[in-house]
C-alpha atoms as a PDB file:
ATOM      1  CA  UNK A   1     -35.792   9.283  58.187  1.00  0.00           C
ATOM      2  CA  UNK A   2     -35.296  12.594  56.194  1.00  0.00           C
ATOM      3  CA  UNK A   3     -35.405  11.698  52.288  1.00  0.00           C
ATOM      4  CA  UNK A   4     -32.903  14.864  51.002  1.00  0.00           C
ATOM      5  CA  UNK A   5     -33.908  15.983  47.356  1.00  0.00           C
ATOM      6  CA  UNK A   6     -30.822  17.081  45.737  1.00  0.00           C
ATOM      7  CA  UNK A   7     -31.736  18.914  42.726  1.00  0.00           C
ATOM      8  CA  UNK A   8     -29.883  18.641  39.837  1.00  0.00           C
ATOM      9  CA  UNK A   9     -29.302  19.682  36.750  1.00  0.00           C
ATOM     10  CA  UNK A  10     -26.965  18.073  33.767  1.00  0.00           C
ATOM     11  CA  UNK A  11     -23.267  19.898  34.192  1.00  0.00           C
ATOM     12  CA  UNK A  12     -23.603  21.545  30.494  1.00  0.00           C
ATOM     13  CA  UNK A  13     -21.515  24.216  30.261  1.00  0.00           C
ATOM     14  CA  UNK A  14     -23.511  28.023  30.137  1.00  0.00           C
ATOM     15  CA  UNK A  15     -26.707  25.852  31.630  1.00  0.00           C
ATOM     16  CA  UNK A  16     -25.357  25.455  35.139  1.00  0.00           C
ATOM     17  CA  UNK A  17     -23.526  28.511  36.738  1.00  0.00           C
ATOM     18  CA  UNK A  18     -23.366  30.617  34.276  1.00  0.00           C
ATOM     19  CA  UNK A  19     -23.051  33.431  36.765  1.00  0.00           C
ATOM     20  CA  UNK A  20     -19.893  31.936  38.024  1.00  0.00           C
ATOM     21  CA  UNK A  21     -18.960  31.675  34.869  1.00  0.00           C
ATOM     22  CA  UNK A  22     -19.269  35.561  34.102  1.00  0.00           C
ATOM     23  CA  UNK A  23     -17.819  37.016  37.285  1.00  0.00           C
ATOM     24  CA  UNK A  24     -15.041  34.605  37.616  1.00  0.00           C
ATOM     25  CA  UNK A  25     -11.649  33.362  36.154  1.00  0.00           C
ATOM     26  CA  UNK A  26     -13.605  29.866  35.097  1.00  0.00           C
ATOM     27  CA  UNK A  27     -15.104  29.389  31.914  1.00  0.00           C
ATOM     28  CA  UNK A  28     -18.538  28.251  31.089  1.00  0.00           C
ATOM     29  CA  UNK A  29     -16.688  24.594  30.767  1.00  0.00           C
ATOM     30  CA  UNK A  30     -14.529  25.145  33.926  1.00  0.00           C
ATOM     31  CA  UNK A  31     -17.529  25.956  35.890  1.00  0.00           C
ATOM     32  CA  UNK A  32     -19.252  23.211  34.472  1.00  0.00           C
ATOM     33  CA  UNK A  33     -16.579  20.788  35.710  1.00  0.00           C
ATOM     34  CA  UNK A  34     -16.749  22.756  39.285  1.00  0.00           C
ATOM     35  CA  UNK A  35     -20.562  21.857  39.281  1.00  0.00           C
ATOM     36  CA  UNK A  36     -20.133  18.414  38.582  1.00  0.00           C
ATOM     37  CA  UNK A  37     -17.679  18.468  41.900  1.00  0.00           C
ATOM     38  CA  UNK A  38     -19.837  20.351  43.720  1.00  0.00           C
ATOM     39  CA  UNK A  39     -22.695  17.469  42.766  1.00  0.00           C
ATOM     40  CA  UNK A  40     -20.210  14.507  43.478  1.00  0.00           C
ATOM     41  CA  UNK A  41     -19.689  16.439  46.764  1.00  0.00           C
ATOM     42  CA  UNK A  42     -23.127  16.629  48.174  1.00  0.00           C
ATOM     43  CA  UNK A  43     -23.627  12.697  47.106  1.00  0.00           C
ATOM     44  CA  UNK A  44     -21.526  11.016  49.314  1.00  0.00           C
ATOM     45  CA  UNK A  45     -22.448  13.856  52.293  1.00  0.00           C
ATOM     46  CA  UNK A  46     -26.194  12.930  51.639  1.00  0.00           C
ATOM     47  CA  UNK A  47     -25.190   8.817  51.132  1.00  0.00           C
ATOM     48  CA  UNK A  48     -22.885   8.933  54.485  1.00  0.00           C
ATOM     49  CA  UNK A  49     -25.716  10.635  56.541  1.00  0.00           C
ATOM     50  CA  UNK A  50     -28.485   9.206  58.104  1.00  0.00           C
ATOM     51  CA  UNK A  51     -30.974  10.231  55.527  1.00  0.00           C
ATOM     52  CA  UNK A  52     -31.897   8.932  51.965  1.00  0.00           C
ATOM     53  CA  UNK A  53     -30.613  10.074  49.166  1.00  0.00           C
ATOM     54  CA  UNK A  54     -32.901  11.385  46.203  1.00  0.00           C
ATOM     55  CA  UNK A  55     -31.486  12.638  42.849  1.00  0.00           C
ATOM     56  CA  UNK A  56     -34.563  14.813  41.274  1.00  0.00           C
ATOM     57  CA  UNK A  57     -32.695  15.353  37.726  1.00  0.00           C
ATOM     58  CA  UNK A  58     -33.881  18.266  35.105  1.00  0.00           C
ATOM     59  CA  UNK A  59     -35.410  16.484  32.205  1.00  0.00           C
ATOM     60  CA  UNK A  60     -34.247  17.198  28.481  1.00  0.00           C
ATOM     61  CA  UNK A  61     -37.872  18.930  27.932  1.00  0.00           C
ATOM     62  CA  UNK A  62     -37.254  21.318  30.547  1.00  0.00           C
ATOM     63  CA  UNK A  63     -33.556  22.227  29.214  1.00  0.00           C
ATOM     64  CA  UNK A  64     -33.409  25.142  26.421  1.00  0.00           C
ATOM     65  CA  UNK A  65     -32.510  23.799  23.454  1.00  0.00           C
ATOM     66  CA  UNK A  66     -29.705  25.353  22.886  1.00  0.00           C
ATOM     67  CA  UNK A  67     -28.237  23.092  25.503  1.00  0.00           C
ATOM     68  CA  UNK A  68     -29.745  19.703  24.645  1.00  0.00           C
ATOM     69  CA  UNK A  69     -27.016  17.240  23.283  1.00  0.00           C
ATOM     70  CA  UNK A  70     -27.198  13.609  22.004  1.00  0.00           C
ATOM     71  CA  UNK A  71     -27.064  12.184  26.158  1.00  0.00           C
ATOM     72  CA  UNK A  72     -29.573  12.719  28.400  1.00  0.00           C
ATOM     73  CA  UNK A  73     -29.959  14.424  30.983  1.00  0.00           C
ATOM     74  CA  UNK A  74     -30.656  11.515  33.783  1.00  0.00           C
ATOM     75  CA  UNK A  75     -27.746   9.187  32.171  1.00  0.00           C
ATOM     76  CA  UNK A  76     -25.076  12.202  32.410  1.00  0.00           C
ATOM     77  CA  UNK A  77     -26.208  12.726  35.958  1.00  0.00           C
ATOM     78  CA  UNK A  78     -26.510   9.099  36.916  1.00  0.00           C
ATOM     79  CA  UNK A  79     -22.782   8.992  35.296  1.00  0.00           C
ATOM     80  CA  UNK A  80     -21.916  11.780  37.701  1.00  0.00           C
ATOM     81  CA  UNK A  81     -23.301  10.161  40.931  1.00  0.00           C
ATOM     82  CA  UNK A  82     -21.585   6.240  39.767  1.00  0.00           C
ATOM     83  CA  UNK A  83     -18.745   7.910  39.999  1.00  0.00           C
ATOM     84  CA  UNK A  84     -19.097   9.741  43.267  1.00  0.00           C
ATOM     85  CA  UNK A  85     -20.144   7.224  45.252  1.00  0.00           C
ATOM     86  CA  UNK A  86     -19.211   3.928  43.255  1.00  0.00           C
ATOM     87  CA  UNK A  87     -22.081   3.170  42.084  1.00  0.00           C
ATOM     88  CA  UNK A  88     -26.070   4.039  42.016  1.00  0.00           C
ATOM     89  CA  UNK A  89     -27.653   1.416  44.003  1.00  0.00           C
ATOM     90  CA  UNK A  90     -30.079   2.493  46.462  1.00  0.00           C
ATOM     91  CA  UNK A  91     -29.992   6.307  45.216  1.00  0.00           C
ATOM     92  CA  UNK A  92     -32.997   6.988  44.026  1.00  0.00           C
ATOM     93  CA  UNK A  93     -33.950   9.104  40.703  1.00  0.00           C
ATOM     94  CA  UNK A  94     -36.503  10.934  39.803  1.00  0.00           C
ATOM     95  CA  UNK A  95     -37.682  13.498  37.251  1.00  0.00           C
ATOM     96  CA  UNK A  96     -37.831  17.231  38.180  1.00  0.00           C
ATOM     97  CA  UNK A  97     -41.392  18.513  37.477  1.00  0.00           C
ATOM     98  CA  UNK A  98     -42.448  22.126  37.407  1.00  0.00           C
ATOM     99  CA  UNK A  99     -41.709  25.162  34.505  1.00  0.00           C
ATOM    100  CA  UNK A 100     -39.905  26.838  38.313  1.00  0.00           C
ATOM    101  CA  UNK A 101     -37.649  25.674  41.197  1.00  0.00           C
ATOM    102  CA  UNK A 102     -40.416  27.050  43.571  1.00  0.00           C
ATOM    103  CA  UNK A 103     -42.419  24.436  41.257  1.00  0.00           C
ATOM    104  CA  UNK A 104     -39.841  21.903  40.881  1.00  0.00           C
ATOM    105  CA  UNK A 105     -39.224  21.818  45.027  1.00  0.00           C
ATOM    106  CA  UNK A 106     -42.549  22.601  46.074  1.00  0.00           C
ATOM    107  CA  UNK A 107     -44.300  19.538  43.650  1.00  0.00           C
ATOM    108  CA  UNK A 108     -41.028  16.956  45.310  1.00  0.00           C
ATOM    109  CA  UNK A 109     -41.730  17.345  48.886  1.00  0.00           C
ATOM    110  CA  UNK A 110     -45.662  17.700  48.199  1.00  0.00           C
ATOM    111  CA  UNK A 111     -45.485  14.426  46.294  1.00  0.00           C
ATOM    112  CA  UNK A 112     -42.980  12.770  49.235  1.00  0.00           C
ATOM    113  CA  UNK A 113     -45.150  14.132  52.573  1.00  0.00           C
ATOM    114  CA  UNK A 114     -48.344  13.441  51.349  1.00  0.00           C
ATOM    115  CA  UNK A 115     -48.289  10.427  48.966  1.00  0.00           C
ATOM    116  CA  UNK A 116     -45.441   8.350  49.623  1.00  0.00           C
ATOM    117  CA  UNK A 117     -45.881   9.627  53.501  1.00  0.00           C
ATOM    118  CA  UNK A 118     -42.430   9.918  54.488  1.00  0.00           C
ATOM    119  CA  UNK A 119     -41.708  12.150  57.940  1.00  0.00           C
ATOM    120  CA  UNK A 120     -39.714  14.482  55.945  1.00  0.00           C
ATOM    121  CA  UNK A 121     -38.220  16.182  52.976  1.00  0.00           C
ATOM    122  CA  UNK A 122     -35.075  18.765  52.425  1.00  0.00           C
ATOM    123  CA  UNK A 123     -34.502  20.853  49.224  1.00  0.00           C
ATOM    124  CA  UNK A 124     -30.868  21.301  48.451  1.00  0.00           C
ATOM    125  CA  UNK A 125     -28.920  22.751  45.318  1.00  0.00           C
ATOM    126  CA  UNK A 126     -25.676  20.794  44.983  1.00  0.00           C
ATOM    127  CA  UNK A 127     -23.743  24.286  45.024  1.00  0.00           C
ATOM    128  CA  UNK A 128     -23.070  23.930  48.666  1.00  0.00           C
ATOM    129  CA  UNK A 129     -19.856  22.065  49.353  1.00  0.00           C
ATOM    130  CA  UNK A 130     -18.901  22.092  53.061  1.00  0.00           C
ATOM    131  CA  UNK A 131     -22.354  20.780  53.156  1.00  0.00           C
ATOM    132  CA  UNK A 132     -21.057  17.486  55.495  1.00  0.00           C
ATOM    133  CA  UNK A 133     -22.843  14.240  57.043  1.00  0.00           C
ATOM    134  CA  UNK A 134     -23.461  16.256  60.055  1.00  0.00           C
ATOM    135  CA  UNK A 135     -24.871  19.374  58.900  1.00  0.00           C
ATOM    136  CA  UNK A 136     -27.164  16.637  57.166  1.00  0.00           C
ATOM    137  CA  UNK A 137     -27.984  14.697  60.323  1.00  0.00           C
ATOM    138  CA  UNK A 138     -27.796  17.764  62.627  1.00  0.00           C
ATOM    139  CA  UNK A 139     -30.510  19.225  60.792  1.00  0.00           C
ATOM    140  CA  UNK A 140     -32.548  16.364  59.947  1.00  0.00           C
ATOM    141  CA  UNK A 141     -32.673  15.782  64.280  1.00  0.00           C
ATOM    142  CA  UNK A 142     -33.724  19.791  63.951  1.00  0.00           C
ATOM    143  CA  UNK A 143     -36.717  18.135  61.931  1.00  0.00           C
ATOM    144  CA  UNK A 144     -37.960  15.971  64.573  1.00  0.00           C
ATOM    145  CA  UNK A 145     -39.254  19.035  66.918  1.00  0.00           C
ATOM    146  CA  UNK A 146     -40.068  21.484  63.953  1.00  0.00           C
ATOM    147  CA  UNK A 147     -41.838  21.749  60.992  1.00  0.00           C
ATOM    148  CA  UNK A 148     -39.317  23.919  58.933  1.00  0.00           C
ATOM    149  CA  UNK A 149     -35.772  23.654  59.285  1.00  0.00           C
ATOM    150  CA  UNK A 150     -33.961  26.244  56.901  1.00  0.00           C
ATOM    151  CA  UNK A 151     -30.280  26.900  56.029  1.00  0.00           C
ATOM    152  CA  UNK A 152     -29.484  30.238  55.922  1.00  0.00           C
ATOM    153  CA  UNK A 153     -26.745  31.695  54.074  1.00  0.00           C
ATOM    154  CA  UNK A 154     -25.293  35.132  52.102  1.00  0.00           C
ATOM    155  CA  UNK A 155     -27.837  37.496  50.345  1.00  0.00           C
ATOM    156  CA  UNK A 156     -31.197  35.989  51.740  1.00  0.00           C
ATOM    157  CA  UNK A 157     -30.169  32.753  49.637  1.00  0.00           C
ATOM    158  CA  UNK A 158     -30.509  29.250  51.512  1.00  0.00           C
ATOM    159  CA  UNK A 159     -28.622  25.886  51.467  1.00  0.00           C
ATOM    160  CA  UNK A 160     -31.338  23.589  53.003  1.00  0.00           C
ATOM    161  CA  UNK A 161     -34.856  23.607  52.985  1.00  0.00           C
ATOM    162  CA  UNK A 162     -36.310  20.717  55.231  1.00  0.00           C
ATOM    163  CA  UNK A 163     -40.376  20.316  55.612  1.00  0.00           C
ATOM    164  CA  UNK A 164     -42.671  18.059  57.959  1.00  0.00           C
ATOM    165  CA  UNK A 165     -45.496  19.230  56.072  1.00  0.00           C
ATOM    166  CA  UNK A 166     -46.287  21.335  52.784  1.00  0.00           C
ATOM    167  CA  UNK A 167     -46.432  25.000  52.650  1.00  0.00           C
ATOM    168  CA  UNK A 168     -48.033  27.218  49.568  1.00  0.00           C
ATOM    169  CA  UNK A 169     -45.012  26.309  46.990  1.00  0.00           C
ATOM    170  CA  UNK A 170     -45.971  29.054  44.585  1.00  0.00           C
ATOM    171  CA  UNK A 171     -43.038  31.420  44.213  1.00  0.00           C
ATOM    172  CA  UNK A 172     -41.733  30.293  47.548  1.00  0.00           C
ATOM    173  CA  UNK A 173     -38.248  30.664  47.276  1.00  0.00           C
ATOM    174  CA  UNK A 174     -38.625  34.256  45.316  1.00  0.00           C
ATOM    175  CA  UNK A 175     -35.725  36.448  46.812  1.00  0.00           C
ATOM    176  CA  UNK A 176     -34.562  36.979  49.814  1.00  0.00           C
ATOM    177  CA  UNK A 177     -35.441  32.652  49.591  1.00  0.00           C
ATOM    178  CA  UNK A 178     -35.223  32.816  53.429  1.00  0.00           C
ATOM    179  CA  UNK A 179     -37.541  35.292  54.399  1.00  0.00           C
ATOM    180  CA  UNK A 180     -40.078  34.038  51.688  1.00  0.00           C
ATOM    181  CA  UNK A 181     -40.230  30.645  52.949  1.00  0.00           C
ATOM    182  CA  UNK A 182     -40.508  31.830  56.643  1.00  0.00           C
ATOM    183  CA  UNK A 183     -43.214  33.631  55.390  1.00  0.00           C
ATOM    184  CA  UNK A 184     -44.763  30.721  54.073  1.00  0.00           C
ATOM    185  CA  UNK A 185     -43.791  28.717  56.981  1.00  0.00           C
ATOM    186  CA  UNK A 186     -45.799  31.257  59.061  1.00  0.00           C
ATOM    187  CA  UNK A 187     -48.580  31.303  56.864  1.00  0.00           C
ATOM    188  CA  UNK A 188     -49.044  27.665  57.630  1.00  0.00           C
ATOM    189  CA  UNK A 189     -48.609  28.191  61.344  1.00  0.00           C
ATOM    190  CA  UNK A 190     -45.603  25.975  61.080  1.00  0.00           C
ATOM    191  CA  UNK A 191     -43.010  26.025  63.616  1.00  0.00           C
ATOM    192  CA  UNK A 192     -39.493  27.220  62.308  1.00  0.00           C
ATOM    193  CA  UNK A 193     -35.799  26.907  62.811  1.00  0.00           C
ATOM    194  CA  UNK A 194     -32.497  27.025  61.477  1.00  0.00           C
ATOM    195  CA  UNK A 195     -29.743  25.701  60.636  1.00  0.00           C
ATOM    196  CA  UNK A 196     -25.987  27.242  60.816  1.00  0.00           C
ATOM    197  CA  UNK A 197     -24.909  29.383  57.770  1.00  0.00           C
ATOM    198  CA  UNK A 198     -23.010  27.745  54.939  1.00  0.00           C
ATOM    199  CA  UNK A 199     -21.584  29.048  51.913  1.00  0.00           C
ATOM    200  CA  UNK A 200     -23.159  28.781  48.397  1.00  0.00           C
ATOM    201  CA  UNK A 201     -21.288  29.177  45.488  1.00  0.00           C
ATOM    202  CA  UNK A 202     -22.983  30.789  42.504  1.00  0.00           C
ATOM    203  CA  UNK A 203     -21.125  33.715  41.769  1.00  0.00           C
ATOM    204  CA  UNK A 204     -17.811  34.899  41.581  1.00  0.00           C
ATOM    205  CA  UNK A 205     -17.922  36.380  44.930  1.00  0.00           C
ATOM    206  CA  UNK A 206     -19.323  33.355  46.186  1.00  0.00           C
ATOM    207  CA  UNK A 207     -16.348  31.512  44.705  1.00  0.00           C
ATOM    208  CA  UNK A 208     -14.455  34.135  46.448  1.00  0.00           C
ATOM    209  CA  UNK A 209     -15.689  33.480  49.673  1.00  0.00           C
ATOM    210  CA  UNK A 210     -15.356  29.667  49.757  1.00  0.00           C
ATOM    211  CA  UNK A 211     -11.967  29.068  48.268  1.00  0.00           C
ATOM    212  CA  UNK A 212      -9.786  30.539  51.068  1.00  0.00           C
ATOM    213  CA  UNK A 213     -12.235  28.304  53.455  1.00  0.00           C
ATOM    214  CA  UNK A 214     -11.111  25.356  51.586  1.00  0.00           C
ATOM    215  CA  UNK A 215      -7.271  25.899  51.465  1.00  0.00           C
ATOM    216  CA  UNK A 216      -7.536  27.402  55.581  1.00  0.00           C
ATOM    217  CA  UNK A 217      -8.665  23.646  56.205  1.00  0.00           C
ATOM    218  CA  UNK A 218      -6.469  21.752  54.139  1.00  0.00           C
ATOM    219  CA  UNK A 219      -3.808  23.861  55.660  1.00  0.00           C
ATOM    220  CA  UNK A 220      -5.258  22.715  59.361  1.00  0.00           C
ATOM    221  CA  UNK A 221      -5.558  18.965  57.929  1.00  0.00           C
ATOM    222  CA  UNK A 222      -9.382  19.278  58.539  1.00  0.00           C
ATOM    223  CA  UNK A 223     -11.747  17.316  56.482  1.00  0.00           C
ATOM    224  CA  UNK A 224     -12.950  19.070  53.048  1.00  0.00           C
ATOM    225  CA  UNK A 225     -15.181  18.217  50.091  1.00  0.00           C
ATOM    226  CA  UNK A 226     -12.902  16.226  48.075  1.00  0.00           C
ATOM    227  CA  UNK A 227     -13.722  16.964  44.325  1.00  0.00           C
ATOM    228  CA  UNK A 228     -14.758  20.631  45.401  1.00  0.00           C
ATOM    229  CA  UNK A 229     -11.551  21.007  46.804  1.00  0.00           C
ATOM    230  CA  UNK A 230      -9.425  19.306  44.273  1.00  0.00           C
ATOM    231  CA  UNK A 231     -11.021  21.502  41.719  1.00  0.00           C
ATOM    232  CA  UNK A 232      -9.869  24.208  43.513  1.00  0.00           C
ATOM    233  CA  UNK A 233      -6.012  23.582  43.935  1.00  0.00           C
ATOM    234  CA  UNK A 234      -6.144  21.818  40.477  1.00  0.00           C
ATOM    235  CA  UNK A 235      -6.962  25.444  39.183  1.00  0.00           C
ATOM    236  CA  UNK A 236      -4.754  27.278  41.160  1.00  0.00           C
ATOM    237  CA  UNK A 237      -7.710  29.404  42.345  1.00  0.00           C
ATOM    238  CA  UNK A 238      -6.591  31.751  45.215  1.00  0.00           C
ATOM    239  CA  UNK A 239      -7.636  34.938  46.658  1.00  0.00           C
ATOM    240  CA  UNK A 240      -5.154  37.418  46.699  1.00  0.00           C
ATOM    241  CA  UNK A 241      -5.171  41.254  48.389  1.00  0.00           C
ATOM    242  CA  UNK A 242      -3.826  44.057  45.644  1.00  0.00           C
ATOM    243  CA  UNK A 243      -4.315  47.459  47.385  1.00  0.00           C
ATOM    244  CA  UNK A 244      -6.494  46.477  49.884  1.00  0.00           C
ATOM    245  CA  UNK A 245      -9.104  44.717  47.781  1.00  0.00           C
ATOM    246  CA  UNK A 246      -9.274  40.608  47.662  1.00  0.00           C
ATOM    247  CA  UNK A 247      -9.481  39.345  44.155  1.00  0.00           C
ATOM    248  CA  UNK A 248      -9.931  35.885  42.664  1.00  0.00           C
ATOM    249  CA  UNK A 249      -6.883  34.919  40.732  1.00  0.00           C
ATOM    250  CA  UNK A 250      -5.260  32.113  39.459  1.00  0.00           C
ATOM    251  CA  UNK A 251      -1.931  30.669  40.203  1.00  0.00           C
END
């Protein structure tokens, strides 16, 4: 069975997407609150799937200070899961640990393969909505054969990292993130495949991309990420053409 790390950080506002947040009509709260449905999102995908769920939460010593507050980090993002799925039993939590995400991921699935010997371990950053039970499971059967299982999407980013075995962590996911850890994968003389592309949302453009996704499926009565989506219409976020260039707006 595939454990899937999701990792996560606590929804402060200007600490998570604060890209988003600067090239889109959210504020640093609004984009906040479109993290935390992102996070909820990815939860019950993960908890429906065939693989187990693992919560690796930032700690409050490896959050700037200017965005600790008087709850911590693992109870606001226990609170957050609770609430996605009903509850927190048989998620596991742990503790990010690394001063980098190349650290952070690379320390997880080290820890995982070689310690606690499970067959394998995928990365993910809950900023990937339409990430669904069978994207989960298709990839995790992708796992079996190979190695390395990436998910590929926009700008050389990824979605999914899934690993058999370690690779050399050290600045692996340094940009373009897919062509690094191929590298890496290579360097290892690991086997390596891929996933589908899936959006990621981190930017504005990003944003841009997935919101006329969501209402094109709700419009076909297809399934959606629930809180992603009701985020979405609850903000009247649209994409709109003015002279031949689409633009983010808001109802």
């Amino acid at each position: 069975m595939t454990v899937i790390a999701v990792l996560a950080e606590p929804p402060r506002p200007g600490l998570v997407l604060p890209d988003l947040a600067e090239t889109s009509p959210l504020t640093e709260q609004e984009a906040a609150e479109f993290y935390t449905a992102m996070l909820k999102d990815i939860c019950v995908a993960v908890e429906r799937s065939g693989g187990d769920l693992l919560v690796n939460y930032r700690t409050d010593d490896d959050v700037p200070d200017e965005f600790v507050t008087d709850h911590s980090s693992e109870a606001e993002i226990r609170s957050v899961v609770a609430e996605a799925l009903g509850g927190t039993d048989g998620v596991r939590f742990e503790p990010q640990v690394g001063s980098t995400f190349s650290a952070r991921a690379g320390n997880t699935v080290t820890h995982l393969l070689t310690n606690e010997e499970v067959h394998s371990v995928a990365v993910v950053r809950p900023n990937v909505p339409q990430l669904g039970r069978t994207h989960i499971d298709s990839a995790a059967m992708k796992l079996r054969s190979t190695p390395v299982v990436l998910g590929p999407t926009t700008e050389g980013r990824t979605f999914f990292s899934g690993f058999r075995e370690p690779i050399d962590f050290t600045d692996a996911y340094d940009e373009p993130e897919v062509e690094t850890l191929a590298a890496r994968a290579d360097d290892a003389e690991l086997g390596l495949d891929y996933t589908q592309m899936l959006p990621v949302v981190e930017t504005g453009a990003d944003l841009a991309t997935l919101v006329p996704i969501l209402r094109s499926r709700v419009e076909a009565e297809r399934v959606v990420p629930e809180h992603t989506t009701t985020f979405v219409f609850e903000a009247g976020l649209r994409v709109e053409s003015t002279d031949g260039v689409l633009e983010l707006v808001r109802d």
